[in-house]
Protein backbone atom coordinates (compact mmCIF):
# COMPACT_ATOMS: atom_id res chain seq x y z
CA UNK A 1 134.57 -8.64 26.15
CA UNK A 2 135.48 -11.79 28.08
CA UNK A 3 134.33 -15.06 27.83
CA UNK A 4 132.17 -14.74 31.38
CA UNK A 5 130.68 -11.36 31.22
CA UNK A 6 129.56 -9.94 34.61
CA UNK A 7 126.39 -8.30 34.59
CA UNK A 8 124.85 -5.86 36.81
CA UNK A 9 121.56 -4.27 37.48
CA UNK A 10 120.78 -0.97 38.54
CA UNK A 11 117.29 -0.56 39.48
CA UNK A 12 117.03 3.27 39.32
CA UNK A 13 113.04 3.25 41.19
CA UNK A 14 109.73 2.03 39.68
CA UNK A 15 107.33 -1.11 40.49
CA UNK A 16 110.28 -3.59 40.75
CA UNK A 17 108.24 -5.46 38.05
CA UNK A 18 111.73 -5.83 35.73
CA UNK A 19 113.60 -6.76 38.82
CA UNK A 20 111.51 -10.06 39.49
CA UNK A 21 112.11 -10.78 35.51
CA UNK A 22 115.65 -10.56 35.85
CA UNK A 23 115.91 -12.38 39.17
CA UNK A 24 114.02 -15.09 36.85
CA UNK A 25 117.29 -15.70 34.57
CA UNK A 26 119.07 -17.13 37.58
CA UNK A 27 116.59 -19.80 37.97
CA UNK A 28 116.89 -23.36 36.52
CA UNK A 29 114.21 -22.52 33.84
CA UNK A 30 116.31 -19.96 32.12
CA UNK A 31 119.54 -20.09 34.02
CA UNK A 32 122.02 -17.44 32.27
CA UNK A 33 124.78 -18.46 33.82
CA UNK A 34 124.61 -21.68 31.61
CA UNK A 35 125.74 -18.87 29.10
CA UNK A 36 129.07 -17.93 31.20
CA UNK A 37 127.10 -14.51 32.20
CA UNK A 38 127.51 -14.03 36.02
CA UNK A 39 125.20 -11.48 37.74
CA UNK A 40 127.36 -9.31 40.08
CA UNK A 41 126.19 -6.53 42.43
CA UNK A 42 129.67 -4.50 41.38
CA UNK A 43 129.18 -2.32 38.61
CA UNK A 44 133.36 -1.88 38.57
CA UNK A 45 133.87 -5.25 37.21
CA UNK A 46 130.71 -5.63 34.99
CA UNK A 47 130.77 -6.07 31.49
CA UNK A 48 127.15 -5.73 31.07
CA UNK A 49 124.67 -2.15 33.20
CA UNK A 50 121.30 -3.88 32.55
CA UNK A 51 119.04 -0.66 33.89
CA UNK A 52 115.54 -0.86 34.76
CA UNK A 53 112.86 1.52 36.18
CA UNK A 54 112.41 5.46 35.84
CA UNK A 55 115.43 7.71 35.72
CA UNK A 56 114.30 10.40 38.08
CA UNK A 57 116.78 13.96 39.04
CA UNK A 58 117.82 11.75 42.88
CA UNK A 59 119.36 9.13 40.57
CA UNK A 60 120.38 10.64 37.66
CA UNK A 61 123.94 11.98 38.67
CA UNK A 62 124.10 7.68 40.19
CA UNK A 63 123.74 6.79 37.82
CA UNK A 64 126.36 8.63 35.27
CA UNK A 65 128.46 7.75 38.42
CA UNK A 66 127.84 3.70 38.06
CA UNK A 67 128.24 3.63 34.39
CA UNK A 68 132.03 5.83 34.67
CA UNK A 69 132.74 2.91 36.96
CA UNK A 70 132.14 0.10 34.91
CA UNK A 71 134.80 -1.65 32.76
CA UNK A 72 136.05 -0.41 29.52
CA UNK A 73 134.51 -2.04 26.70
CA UNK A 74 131.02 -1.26 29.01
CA UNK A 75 127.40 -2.55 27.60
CA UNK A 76 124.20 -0.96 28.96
CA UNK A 77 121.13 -2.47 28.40
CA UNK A 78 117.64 -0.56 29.36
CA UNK A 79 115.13 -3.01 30.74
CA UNK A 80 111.30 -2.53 30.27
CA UNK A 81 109.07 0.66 29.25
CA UNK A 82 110.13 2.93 32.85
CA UNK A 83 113.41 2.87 31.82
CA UNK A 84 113.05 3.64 27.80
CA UNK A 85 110.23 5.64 27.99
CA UNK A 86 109.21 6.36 31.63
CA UNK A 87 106.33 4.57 31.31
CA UNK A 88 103.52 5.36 33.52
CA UNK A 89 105.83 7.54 35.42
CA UNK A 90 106.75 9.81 31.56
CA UNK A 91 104.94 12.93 33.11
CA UNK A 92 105.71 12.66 36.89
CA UNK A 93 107.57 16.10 38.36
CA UNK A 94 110.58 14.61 38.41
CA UNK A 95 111.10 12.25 35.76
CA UNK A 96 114.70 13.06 34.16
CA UNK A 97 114.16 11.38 31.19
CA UNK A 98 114.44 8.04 29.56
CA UNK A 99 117.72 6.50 30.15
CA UNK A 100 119.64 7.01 26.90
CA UNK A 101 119.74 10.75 27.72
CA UNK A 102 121.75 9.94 30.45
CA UNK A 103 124.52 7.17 29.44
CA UNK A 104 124.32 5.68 26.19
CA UNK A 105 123.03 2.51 25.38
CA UNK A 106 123.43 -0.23 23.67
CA UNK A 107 119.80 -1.98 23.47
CA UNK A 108 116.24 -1.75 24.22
CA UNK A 109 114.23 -4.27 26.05
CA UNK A 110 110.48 -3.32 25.52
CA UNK A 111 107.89 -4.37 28.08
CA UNK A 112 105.87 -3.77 31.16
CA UNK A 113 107.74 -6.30 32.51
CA UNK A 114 109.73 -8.18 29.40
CA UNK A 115 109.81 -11.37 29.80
CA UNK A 116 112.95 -13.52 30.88
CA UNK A 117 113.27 -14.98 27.60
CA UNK A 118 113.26 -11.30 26.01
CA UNK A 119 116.36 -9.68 28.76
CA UNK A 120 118.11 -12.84 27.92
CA UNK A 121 117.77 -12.44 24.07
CA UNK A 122 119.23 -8.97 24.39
CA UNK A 123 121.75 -10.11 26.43
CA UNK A 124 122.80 -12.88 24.08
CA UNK A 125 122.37 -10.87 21.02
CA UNK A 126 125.01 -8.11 22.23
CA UNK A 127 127.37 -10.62 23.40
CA UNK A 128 127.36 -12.12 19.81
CA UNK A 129 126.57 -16.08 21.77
CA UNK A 130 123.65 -16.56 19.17
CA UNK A 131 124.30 -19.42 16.79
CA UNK A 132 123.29 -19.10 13.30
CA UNK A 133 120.25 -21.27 13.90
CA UNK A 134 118.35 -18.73 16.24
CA UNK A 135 119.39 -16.22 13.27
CA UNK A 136 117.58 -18.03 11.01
CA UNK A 137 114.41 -18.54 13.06
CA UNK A 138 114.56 -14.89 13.61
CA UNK A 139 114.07 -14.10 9.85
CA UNK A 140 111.35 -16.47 9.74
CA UNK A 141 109.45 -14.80 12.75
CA UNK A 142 109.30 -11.53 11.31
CA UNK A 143 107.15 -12.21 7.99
């Protein structure tokens, strides 16, 4: 992967709730891009599918679509509980599922929203940008 992954979000229908935390990383309080990620509205030149919201049979065959046209060495990342689980929406008519039945994927975010800090972690984490200090802590945090 490069050094400035592009990211994109696909928003395949629910509250929005995940789109408002990942609008969030561009601002100055948790500004990704200080990380060389770009956000891109392409998914042919992304590095990075973050996908958020319920996978339902309109947008299933989308989104197969979007993830064929992403880059080669291609990351997915599923954002918040629509999108892992189908949340609230798990037993709706046409819920197709959660989103690793239809592409694979690379990581979880769990939440209803997660929280900037938590879509940036993931996003960090699968690049590999996390120094060996933020390792650490992380042992320390789970006792």
């Amino acid at each position: 992967m490069k050094k400035s992954p592009w990211i994109c979000n696909y928003d395949v229908g629910g509250c929005n709730g995940c789109i408002l935390e990942i609008a969030a990383l561009l601002t100055p309080r948790y500004d990704i891009e200080r990380f060389g990620c770009l956000l891109r509205a392409s998914a042919r030149h992304a590095d990075i599918l973050l996908v958020s919201g319920i996978v339902n049979r309109q947008n299933k065959e989308r989104l197969k679509t979007i993830y064929n046209q992403m880059a080669k060495n291609k990351k997915v990342i599923a954002i918040g509980s629509c999108s892992i689980t189908g949340g609230p929406f798990k037993k709706a008519y046409n819920f197709a599922g959660p989103t690793d039945k239809v592409i694979p994927v690379d990581m979880f975010v769990p939440g209803c929203p997660p929280r900037p800090e938590a879509i940036m972690y993931a996003v960090l984490k699968l690049l590999g940008r996390l120094d060996e200090k933020s390792k650490t802590r992380d042992k320390k945090t789970r006792r």
